[in-house]
Each structure stands twice: as structure tokens, then as C-alpha cells.
Protein backbone atom coordinates (compact mmCIF):
# COMPACT_ATOMS: atom_id res chain seq x y z
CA UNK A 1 87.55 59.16 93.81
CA UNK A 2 85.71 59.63 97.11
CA UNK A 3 82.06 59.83 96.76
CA UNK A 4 80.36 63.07 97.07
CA UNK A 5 77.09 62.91 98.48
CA UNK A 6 74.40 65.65 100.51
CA UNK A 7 74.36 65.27 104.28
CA UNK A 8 71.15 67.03 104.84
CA UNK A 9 67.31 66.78 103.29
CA UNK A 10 67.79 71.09 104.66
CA UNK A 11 70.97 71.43 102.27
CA UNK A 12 68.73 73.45 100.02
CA UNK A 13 67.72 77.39 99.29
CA UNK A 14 65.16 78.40 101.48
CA UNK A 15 62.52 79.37 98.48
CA UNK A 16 62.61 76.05 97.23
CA UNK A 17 60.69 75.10 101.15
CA UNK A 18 58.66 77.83 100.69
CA UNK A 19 57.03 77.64 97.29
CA UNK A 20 56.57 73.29 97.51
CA UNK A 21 54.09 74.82 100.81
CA UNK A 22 52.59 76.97 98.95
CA UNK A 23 52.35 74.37 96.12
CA UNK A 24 51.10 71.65 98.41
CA UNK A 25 48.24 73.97 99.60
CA UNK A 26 47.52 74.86 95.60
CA UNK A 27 48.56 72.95 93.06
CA UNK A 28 48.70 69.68 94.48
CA UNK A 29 48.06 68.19 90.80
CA UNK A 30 50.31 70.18 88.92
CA UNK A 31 53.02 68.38 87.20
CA UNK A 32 56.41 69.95 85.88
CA UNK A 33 59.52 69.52 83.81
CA UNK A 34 62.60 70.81 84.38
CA UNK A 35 66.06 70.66 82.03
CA UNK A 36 69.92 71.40 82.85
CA UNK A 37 71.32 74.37 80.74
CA UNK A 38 75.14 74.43 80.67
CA UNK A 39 75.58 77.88 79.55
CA UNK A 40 79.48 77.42 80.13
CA UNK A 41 80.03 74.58 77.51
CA UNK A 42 81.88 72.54 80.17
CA UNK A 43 83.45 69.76 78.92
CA UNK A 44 82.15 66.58 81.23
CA UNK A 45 84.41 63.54 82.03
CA UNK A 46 83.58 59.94 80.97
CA UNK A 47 81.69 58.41 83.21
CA UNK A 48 80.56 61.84 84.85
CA UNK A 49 77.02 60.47 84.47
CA UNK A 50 77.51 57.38 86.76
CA UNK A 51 79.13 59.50 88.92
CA UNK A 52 75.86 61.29 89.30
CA UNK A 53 73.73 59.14 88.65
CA UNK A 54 75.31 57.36 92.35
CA UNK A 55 75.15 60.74 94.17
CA UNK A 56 71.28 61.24 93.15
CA UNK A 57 70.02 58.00 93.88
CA UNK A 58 72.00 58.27 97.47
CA UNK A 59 69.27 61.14 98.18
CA UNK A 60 66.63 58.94 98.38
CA UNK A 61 68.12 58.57 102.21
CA UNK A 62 67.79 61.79 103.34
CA UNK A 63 65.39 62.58 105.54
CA UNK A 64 64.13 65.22 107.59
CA UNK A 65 65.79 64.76 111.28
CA UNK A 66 63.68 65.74 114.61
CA UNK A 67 65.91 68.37 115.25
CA UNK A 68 65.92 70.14 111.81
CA UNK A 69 62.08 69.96 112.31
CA UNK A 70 61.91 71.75 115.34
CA UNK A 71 64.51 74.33 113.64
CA UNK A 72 62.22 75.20 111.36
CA UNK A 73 59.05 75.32 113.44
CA UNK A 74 61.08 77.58 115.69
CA UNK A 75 62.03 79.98 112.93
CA UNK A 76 59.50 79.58 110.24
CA UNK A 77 55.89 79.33 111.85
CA UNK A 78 54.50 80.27 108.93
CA UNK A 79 55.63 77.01 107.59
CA UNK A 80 52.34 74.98 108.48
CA UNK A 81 52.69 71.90 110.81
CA UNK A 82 50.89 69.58 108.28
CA UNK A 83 53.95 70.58 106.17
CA UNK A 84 56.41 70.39 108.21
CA UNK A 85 54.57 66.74 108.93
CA UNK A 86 54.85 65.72 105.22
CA UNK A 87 58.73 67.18 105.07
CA UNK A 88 59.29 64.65 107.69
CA UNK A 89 57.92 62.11 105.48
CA UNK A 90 59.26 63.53 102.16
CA UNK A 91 61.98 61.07 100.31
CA UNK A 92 63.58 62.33 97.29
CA UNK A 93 62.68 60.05 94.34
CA UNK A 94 65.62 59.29 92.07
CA UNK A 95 63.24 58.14 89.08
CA UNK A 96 61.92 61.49 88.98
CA UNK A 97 65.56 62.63 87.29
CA UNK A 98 66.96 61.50 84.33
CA UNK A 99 70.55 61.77 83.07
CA UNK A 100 72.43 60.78 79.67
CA UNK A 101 75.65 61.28 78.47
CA UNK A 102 76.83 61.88 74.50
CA UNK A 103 80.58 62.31 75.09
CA UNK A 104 81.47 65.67 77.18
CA UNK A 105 78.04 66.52 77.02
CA UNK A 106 75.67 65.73 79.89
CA UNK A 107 71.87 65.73 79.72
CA UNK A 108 69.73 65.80 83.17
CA UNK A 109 65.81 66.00 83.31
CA UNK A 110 63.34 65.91 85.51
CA UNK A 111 59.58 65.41 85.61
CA UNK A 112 57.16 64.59 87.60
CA UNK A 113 54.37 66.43 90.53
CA UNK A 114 55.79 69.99 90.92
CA UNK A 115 55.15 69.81 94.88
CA UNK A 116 57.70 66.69 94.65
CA UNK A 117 59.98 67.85 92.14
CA UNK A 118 60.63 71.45 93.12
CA UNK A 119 63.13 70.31 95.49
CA UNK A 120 65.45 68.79 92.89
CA UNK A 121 66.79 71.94 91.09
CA UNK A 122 69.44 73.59 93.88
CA UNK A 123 71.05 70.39 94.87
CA UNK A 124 71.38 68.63 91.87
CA UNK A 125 73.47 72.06 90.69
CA UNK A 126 75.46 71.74 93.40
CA UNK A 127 76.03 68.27 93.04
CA UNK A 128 77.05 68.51 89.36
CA UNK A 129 79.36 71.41 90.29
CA UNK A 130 81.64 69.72 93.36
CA UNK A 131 81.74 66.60 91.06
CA UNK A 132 82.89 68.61 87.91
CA UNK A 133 85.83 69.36 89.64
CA UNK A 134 86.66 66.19 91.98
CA UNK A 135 86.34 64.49 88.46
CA UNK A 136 88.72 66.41 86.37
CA UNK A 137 91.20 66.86 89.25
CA UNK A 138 90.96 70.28 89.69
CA UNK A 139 92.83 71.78 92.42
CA UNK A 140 91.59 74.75 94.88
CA UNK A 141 92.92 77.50 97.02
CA UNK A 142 93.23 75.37 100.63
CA UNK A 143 90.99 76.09 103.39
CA UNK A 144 93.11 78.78 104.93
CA UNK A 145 93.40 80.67 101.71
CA UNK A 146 89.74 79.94 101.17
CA UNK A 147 89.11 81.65 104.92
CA UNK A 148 91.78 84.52 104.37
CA UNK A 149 89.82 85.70 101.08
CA UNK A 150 85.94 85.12 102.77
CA UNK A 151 87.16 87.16 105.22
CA UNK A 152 89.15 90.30 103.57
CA UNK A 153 85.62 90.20 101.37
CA UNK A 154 83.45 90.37 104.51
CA UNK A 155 85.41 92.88 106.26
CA UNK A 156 85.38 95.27 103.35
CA UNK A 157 81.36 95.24 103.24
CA UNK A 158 82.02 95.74 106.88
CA UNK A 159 83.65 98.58 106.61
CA UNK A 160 81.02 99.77 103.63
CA UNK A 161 78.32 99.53 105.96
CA UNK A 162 75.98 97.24 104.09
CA UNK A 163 73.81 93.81 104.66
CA UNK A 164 75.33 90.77 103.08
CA UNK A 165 73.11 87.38 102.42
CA UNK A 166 74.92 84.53 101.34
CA UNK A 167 73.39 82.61 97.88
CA UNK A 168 76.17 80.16 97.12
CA UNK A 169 74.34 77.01 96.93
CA UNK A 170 73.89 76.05 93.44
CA UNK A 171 77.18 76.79 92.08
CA UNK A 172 79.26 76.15 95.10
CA UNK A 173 82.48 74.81 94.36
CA UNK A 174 81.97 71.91 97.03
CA UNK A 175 80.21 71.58 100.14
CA UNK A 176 83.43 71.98 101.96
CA UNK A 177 83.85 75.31 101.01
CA UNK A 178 80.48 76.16 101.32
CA UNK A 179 80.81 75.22 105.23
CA UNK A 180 84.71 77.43 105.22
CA UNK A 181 82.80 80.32 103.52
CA UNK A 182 79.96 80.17 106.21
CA UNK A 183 81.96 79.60 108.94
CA UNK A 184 84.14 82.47 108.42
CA UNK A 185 81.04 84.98 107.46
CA UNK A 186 79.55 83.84 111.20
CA UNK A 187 83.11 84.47 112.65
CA UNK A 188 83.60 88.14 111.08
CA UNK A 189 80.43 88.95 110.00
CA UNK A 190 80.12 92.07 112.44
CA UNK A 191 76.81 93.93 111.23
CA UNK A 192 77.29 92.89 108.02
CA UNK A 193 76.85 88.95 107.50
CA UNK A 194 72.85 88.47 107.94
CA UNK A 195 72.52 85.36 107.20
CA UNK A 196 72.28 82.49 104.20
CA UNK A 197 69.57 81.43 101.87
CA UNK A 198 70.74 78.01 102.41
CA UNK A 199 68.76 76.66 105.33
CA UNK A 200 71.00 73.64 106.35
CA UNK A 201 73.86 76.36 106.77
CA UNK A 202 71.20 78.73 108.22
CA UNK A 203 70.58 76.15 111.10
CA UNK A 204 74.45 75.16 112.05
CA UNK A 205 74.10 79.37 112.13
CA UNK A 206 71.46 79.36 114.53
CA UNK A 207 70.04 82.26 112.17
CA UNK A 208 66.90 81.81 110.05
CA UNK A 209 66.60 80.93 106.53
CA UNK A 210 66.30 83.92 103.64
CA UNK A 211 64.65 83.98 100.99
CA UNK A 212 61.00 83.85 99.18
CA UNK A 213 60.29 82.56 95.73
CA UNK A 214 61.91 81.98 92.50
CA UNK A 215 61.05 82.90 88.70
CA UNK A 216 59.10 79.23 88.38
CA UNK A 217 56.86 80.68 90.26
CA UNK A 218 55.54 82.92 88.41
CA UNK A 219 56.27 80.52 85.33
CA UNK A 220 53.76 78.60 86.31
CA UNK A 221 51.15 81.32 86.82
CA UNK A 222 52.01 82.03 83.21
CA UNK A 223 51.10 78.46 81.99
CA UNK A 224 47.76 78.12 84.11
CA UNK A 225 46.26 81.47 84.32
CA UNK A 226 47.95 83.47 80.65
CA UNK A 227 51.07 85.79 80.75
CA UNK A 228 48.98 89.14 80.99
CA UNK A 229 48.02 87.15 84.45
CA UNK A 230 50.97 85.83 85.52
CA UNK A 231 52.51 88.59 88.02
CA UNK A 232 49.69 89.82 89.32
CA UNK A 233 47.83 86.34 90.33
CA UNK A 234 51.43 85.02 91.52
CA UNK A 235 51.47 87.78 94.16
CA UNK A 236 47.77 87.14 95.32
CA UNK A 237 48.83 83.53 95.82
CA UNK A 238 51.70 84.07 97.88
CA UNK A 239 49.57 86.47 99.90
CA UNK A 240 47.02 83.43 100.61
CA UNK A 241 49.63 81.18 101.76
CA UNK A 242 52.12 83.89 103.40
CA UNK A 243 49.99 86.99 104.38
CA UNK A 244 52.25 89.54 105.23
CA UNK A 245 55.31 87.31 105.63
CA UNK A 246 57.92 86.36 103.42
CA UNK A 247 57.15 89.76 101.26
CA UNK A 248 60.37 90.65 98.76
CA UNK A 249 59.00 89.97 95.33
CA UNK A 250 60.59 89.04 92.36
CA UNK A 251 60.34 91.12 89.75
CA UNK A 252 61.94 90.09 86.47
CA UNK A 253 60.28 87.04 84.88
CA UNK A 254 58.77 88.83 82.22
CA UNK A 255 60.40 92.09 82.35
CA UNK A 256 60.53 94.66 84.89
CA UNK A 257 58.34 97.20 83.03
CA UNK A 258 55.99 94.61 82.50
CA UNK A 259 56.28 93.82 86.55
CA UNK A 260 56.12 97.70 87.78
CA UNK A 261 52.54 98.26 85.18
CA UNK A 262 50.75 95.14 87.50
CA UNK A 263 52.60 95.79 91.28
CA UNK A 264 49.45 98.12 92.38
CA UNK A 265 49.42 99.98 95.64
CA UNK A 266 47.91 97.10 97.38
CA UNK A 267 50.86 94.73 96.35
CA UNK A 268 53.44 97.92 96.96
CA UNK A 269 52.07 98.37 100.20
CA UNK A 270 52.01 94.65 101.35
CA UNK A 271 55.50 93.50 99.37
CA UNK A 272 58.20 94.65 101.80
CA UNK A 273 60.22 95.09 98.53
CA UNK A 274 61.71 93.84 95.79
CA UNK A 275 64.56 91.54 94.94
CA UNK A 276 66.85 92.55 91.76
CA UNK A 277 68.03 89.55 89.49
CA UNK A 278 69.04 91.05 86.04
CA UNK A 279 69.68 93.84 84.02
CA UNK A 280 71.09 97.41 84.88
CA UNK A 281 71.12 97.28 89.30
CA UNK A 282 71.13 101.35 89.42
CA UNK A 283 68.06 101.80 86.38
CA UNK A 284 66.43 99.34 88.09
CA UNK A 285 66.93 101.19 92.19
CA UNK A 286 65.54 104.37 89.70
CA UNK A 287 62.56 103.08 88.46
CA UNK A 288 61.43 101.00 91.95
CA UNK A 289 61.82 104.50 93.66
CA UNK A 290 59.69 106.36 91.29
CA UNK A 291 57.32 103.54 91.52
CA UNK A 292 57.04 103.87 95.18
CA UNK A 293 56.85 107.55 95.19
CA UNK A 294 53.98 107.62 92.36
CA UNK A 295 52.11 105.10 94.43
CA UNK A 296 52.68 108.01 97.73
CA UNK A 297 54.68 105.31 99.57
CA UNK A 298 57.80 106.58 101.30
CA UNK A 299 61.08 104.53 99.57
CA UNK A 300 62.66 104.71 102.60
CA UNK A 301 60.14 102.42 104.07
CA UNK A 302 60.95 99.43 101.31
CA UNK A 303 63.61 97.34 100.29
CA UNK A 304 65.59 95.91 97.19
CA UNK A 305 67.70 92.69 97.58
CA UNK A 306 70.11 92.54 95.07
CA UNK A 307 71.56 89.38 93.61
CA UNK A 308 72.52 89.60 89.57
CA UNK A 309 76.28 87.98 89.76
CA UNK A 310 77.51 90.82 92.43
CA UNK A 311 81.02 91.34 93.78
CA UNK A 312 82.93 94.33 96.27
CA UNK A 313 83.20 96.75 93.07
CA UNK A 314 79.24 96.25 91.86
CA UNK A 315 77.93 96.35 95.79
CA UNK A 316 80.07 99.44 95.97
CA UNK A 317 78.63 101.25 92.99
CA UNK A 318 74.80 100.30 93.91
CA UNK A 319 75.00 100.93 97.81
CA UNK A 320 76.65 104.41 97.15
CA UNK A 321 73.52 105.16 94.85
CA UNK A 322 71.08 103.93 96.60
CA UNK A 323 72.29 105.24 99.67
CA UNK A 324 69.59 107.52 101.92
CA UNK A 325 66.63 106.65 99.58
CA UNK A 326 65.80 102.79 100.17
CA UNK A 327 67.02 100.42 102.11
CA UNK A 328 68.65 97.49 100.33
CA UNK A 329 70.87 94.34 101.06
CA UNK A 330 72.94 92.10 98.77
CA UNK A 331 73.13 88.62 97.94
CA UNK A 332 76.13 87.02 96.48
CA UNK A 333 76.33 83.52 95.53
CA UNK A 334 79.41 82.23 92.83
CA UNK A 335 81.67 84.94 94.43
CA UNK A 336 81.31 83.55 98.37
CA UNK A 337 81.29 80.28 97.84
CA UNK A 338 83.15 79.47 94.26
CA UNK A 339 86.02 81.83 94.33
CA UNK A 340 88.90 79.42 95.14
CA UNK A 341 91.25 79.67 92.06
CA UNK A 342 89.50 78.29 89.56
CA UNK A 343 86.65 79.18 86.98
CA UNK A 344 83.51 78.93 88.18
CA UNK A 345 80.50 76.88 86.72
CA UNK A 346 78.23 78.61 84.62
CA UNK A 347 74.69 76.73 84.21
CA UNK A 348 71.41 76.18 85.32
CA UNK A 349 68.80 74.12 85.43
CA UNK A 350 64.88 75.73 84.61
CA UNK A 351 61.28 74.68 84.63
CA UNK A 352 60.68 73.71 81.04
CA UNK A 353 57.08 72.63 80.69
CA UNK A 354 54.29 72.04 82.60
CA UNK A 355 51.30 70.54 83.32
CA UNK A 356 48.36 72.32 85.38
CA UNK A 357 45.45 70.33 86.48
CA UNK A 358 43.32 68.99 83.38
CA UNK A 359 45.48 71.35 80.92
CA UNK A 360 48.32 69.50 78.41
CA UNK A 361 51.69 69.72 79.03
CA UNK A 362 52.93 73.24 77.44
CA UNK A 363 55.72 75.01 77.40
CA UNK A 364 57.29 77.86 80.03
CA UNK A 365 59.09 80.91 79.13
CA UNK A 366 61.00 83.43 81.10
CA UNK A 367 61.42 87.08 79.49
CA UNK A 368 64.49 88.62 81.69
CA UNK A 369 65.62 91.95 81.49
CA UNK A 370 68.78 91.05 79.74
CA UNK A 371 68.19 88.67 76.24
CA UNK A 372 70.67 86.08 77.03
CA UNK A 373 68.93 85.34 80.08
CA UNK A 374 65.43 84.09 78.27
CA UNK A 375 64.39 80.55 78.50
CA UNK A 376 61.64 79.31 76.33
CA UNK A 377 61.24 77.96 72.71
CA UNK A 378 61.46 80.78 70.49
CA UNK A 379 57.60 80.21 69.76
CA UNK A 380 56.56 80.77 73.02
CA UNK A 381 59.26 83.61 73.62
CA UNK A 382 57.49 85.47 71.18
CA UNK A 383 53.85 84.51 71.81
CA UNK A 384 54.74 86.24 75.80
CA UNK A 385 56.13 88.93 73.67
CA UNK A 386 53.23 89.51 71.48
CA UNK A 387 50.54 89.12 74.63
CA UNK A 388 52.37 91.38 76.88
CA UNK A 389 53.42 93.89 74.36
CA UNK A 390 57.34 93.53 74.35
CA UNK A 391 59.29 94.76 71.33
């Protein structure tokens, strides 16, 4: 079987750039853990953890070219040089991730200094998906059928009038596809197609990068500063670090209610929006109106980026609600860039513990807005539940 390894340091989501900044610059000390959840019960090969364990320690190659430096100085200068300096010097650790296999079940870990680790999570995903099926000989759709179906998607969003972000990485089905899927969304885009959270992709593009920060964030808050502290101290460090820029916030790590009762008018006001990653798309668009119109702030002035497993039909139904009262764009991941005949990967990987400066490893939970999406022990789910009043 041909090996399948990552051409680029940049073949990454953008958020995972901008939080290790913003992690360099604050919690240089920190240390994390991080565990792969396959919420699909896929059944793994034999030998699908040498077959890994090869494509990880290949990383430790990569390395951040001249030219993808001056890519992102040119479209991220709120990137710091001194970062962008270390980036250049950054080298992916393979020690840092561990992975065992128990028959057709496969176990990957990794720990070690959050502002080294965070980097691991999207392309290890992708990694384990594009092997999953090179291994068991699965067959796709060929490139022109993977180009005729990119495009009839993009055309209809076209013709719906909406913005369209590509979030494939993680669960691509290869990185051939991901590149079909990309090119064709550049080709037909039309007014559409703004762009990819994947910054590699972003640069062959010649667009920037999208994106801003993921639920770890905010998981770690939990773990160094208390849960009732978690949202509200996670946006005033992102505001250090980012100012104004880089302002949709995420809003459902420990429930949106819970979110909505510590976004104040300051954070409403400075947050361009708000991105949308579980639970009902048009309660939520109902409640982060009202919220904007109690706080005397004009809807129509603010955003919500959707991105809860969306397709044509869903994009459809929220767009025509939402419609004259915010403004609002979509990313879609699994159905871009996985969508080539055969069933797509369901699993993750999540911070599990962590480790703030002079504080013992502990545990890190994540209260979503639907059930099956929480990740914790059920000790700590219900200690977050109990401190932040959640039935």
C-alpha cells in the first residue's frame, strides 16, 4: 500500500495556529492530554497501528517553508513575528503521541506542553481517516465524479445566495479529495465559496485562512480559572492576544444558556459574532438575536457561522430563517470533502486532562447543547453541572 503522509507543516485548521499564539504568549507551562474517540465503532485493520505509527513519525519533517511564512505574515499580521519565528522552527514530536492496538480497536494519545501539542489533533484525524480506507480497500467516486458533485453542491448555494467556508480537514476522506473539493469550490465558487479553514488549502487559494478558536479553549479556562469562569475569562484572553481581530466566538462548551448569561455588552459589542456547533441551528439564530437586541445592538450588524454537520437541505432551512435579521455564513466539513460513495468517519479526538502551571493534572469536560456530544468523566460532567447550575 502506498504510504500516506502530510505534505505541509500549514495542512492544518487555521484555529489550531491561532490558539498555540495565543498559548505561547500565556500558558507557556501548561501541559495537556488529549484521547481519540471513535464514536463510529470502526472496525481497524491489523496492522493499522504501524501504519500510523509510520505516517506520524514522518511529521517530524515538516517544516515551515519561506514561502508559507511570508503567506502568513501577508495575511495574518496579527500573527506576531516572534511566532511566526518559532513556527519556522517548530518540528512535530512523534513521542508526544502514543498509539496501541487490541484487535479492531485502536487507541491514540497524546500528552505533553499544550503550545506543542495543540497542533496534533486535526492532522492526526485526517491521517487516521485516508488510511482507514486505503487499508481496507475501500473504493471512491473518481475524481470527475468527485468534481461533478462539489460542484452541483456549490452552484446550488450559489444560486441560494449564501457564504460557504469549507471545514473538511479532519474527516476528509483523503488529501486528494480534499485538493478536488478545493479546487473545484475556487473554480465555481462565484460569490459563494469564501474560503477554507484549512490554511495549506487557503494558501494554494491565495485567500486567507478562517477560523478562530476551538472548545479546548475554553476547556482549559475551565481547568485553571473554575467553570463559572471559564467563558467569560476565555474571551478576555483572546481579546489580549487578538484585540478586535479574529472575533466569532464559540459558544457551546458549556451550554449556550450558560454562554448568552456571561457574553456582556462589552464582549457583544467587540465579538463580531458567534459560531453555531450543536444543538437546534434556528433556536439557537432566536436566542443570539434576542440577545443582541436586549443588549440595544442592531442583529443586522453581527454574525453566526454555522457548522453542526450541515448539508443543502439544513443551509436551506437556516438561511431562509435567518434571512434579513443577521448576517450568517456556513461551514461544512464531512459533506465537502468526505462525500465520495462511502460512509464517512465518525470520531474525534478531545483534550482530556490538563495540567496548568503548578496545579495537578485534572480532568476537562465539555457540556454541549446536545447530551451525546459531552466529553468528560461522569464526575466531572456533573461537578460543571452542579457549579454552573445545569439540570
Amino acid at each position: 500500500m502506498e504510504a500516506t503522509f502530510l505534505k505541509s507543516i500549514l495542512d492544518n485548521d487555521f484555529y489550531k495556529f491561532t490558539m498555540q499564539h495565543a498559548v505561547i504568549k500565556l500558558f507557556p507551562k501548561a501541559k495537556v492530554r488529549y484521547g481519540f474517540i471513535n464514536r463510529g465503532k470502526h472496525i481497524f485493520p491489523d496492522g493499522f497501528a504501524d501504519l500510523l505509527r509510520n505516517a506520524v513519525d514522518a511529521m517530524a519533517d515538516l517544516r515551515l517553508t519561506k514561502e508559507e511564512k511570508n503567506y502568513l505574515a501577508h495575511y495574518c499580521p496579527y500573527l506576531d513575528p516572534t511566532y511566526l519565528d518559532f513556527l519556522q522552527g517548530y518540528r512535530y514530536d512523534p513521542s508526544e503521541v502514543h498509539i496501541t492496538q487490541e484487535g479492531s480497536e485502536i487507541k491514540v494519545t497524546v500528552e505533553g506542553f499544550w503550545y506543542r501539542t495543540i497542533l496534533w489533533e486535526v492532522p492526526l484525524m485526517a491521517l487516521i481517516s485516508e488510511l482507514f480506507y486505503k487499508s481496507n480497500h475501500l473504493i471512491r467516486l473518481n475524481d470527475e465524479a468527485v468534481k461533478k458533485l462539489t460542484k452541483e453542491k456549490i452552484d446550488n448555494y450559489n444560486k441560494l445566495g449564501v457564504s460557504i467556508l469549507e471545514f473538511g480537514t479532519r474527516r476528509r476522506h483523503s488529501y486528494d479529495v480534499h485538493d478536488l473539493v478545493n479546487e473545484t469550490l475556487r473554480t465555481n465558487g462565484g460569490n459563494s465559496f469564501i474560503g477554507t479553514s484549512n490554511v495549506h488549502f487557503a494558501m494554494v487559494n491565495n485567500r486567507r485562512p478562517l477560523g478562530t478558536h476551538a472548545h479546548e479553549w475554553f476547556m482549559f479556562h475551565a481547568a485553571q480559572y473554575g467553570f463559572q469562569m471559564a467563558n467569560y475569562l476565555s474571551l478576555e484572553n483572546w481579546t489580549k492576544v487578538y484585540g478586535g481581530d479574529l472575533g466569532i466566538a464559540l459558544k457551546d462548551t458549556y451550554t449556550t444558556e450558560i454562554f448568552f448569561n456571561q457574553f456582556d455588552k462589552k464582549y457583544s459589542k467587540l465579538f463580531d459574532g458567534v459560531r453555531h456547533d450543536s444543538g437546534d441551528p434556528i433556536e439557537f439564530a432566536q436566542k443570539v438575536i434576542s440577545h443582541y437586541s436586549k443588549m440595544g445592538i442592531d442583529p443586522k450588524s453581527k454574525a453566526i457561522v454555522f457548522s453542526d454537520s450541515l448539508n443543502f437541505e439544513k443551509v436551506k432551512k437556516i438561511a431562509d430563517f435567518c434571512q434579513d435579521k443577521i448576517k450568517m455564513s456556513f461551514g461544512i466539513g464531512t459533506n465537502f470533502t468526505n462525500d465520495v460513495g462511502l460512509p464517512a468517519m465518525n470520531m474525534v479526538i478531545k483534550l482530556t486532562d490538563t495540567k496548568p502551571d503548578n496545579v495537578h493534572w485534572q480532568g476537562v469536560v465539555k457540556l454541549s447543547d446536545e447530551k451525546n456530544k459531552n466529553t468528560g468523566t461522569p464526575e466531572m460532567i456533573a461537578l460543571a453541572k452542579e457549579v454552573l447550575g445545569i439540570k
